[in-house]
Protein backbone atom coordinates (compact mmCIF):
# COMPACT_ATOMS: atom_id res chain seq x y z
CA UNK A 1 53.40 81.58 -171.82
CA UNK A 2 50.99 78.63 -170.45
CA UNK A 3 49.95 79.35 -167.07
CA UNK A 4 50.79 77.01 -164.37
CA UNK A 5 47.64 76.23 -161.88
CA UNK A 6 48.85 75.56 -158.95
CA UNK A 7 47.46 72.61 -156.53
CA UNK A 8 45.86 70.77 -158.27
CA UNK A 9 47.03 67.44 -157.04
CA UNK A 10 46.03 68.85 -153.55
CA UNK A 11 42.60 69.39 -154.13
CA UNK A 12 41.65 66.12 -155.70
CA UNK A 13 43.72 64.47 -152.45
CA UNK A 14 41.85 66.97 -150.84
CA UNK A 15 38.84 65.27 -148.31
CA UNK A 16 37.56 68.78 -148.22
CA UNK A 17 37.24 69.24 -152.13
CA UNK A 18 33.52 67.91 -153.19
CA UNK A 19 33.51 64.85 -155.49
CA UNK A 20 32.02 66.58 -158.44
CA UNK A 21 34.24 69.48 -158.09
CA UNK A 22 37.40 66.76 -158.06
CA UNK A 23 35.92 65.72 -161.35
CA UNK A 24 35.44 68.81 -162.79
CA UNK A 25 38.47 69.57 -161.57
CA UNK A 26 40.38 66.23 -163.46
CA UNK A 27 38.43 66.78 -166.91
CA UNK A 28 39.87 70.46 -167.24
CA UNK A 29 43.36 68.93 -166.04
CA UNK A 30 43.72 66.47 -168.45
CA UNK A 31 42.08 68.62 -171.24
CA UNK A 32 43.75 71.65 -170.60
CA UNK A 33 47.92 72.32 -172.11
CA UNK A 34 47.55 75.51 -169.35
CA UNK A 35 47.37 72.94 -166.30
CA UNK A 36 51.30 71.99 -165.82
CA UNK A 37 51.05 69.46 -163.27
CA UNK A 38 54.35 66.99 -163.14
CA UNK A 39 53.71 63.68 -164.41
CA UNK A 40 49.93 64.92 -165.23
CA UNK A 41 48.62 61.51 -166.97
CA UNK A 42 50.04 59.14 -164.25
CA UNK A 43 48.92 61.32 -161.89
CA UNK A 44 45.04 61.84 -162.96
CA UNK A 45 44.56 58.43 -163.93
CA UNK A 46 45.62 57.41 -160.22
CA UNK A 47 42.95 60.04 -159.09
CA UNK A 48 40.39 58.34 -161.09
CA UNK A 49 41.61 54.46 -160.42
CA UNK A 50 41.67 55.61 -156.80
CA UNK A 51 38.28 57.56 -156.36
CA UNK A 52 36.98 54.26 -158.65
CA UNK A 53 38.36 51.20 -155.60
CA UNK A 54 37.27 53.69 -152.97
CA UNK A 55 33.47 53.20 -153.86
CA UNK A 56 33.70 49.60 -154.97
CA UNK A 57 35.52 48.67 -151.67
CA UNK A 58 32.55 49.93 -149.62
CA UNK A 59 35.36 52.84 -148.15
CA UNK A 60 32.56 55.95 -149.85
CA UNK A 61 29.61 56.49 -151.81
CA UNK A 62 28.74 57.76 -154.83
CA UNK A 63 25.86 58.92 -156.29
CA UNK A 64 25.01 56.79 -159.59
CA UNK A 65 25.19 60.01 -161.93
CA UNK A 66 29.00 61.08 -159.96
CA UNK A 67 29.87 57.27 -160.47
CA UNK A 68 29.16 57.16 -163.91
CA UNK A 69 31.02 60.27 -164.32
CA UNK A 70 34.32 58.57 -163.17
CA UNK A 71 33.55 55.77 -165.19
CA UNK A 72 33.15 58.38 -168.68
CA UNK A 73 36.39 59.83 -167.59
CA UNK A 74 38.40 56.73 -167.71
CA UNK A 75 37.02 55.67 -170.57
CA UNK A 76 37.74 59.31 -172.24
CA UNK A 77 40.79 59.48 -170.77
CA UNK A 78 42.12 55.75 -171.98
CA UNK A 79 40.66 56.05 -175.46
CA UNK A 80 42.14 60.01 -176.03
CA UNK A 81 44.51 61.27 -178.73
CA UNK A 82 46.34 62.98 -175.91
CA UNK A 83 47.00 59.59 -173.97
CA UNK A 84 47.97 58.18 -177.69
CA UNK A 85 50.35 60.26 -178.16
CA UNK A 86 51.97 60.20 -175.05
CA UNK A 87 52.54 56.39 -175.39
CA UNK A 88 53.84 56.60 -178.76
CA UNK A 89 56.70 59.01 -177.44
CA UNK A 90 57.47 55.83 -176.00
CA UNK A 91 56.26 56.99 -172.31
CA UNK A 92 54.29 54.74 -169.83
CA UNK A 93 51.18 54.97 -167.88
CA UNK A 94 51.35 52.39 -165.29
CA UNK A 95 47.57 50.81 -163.84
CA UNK A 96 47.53 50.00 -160.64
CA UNK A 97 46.79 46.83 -159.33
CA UNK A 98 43.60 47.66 -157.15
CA UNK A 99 42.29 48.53 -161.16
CA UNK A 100 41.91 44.80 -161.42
CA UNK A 101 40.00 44.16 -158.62
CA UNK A 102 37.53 47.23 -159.74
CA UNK A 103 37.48 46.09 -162.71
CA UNK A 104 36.25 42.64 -161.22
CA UNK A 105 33.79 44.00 -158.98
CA UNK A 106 32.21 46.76 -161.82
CA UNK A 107 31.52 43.31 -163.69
CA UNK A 108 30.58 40.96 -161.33
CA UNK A 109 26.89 40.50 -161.13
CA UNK A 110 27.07 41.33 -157.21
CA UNK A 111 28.14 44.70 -157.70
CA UNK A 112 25.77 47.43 -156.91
């Protein structure tokens, strides 16, 4: 029987949980087929989308090796068996809109 670790989604909300230890925390979640969390693909890739417009907004900062982190976790995450499989059951992943706009601002020339 899997075991079920509990508040997850809390922590990575959480403003008290470090930034590395939210990442940490979202590689083993998405990795792991012990971490039941509801709706766990939605869910992390939110986190990541989220933590990603927070620091291109201006709203935190990063350190470069922590940003480039969340930027190897989308990627991993998008280009995964596990999220392959998930669509081809014919579920959906939804990106948000502010994913655009960092999207825009990781490739404008501006961008820091």
């Amino acid at each position: 029987m899997a075991a079920i670790y509990s508040g997850i989604h809390l922590k990575l909300k959480s403003p008290q949980t470090p930034w590395d230890n939210k990442l940490k925390l979202a590689r083993f979640a998405w990795i792991s087929s012990q971490c039941l969390l509801p709706n766990k693909e939605q869910v992390l890739l939110d986190w990541c989308t989220h933590a990603l417009s927070l620091y291109y907004s201006k709203k935190v900062e990063f350190s470069q090796d922590f940003l480039e982190g969340l930027w190897c976790y989308l990627d991993d995450v998008l280009h995964s068996r596990k999220l392959q499989s998930f669509l081809k059951q014919g579920k959906t992943i939804t990106l948000k809109l502010n994913m655009a706009q960092v999207l825009h601002w990781h490739s404008s020339p501006l961008s820091t």
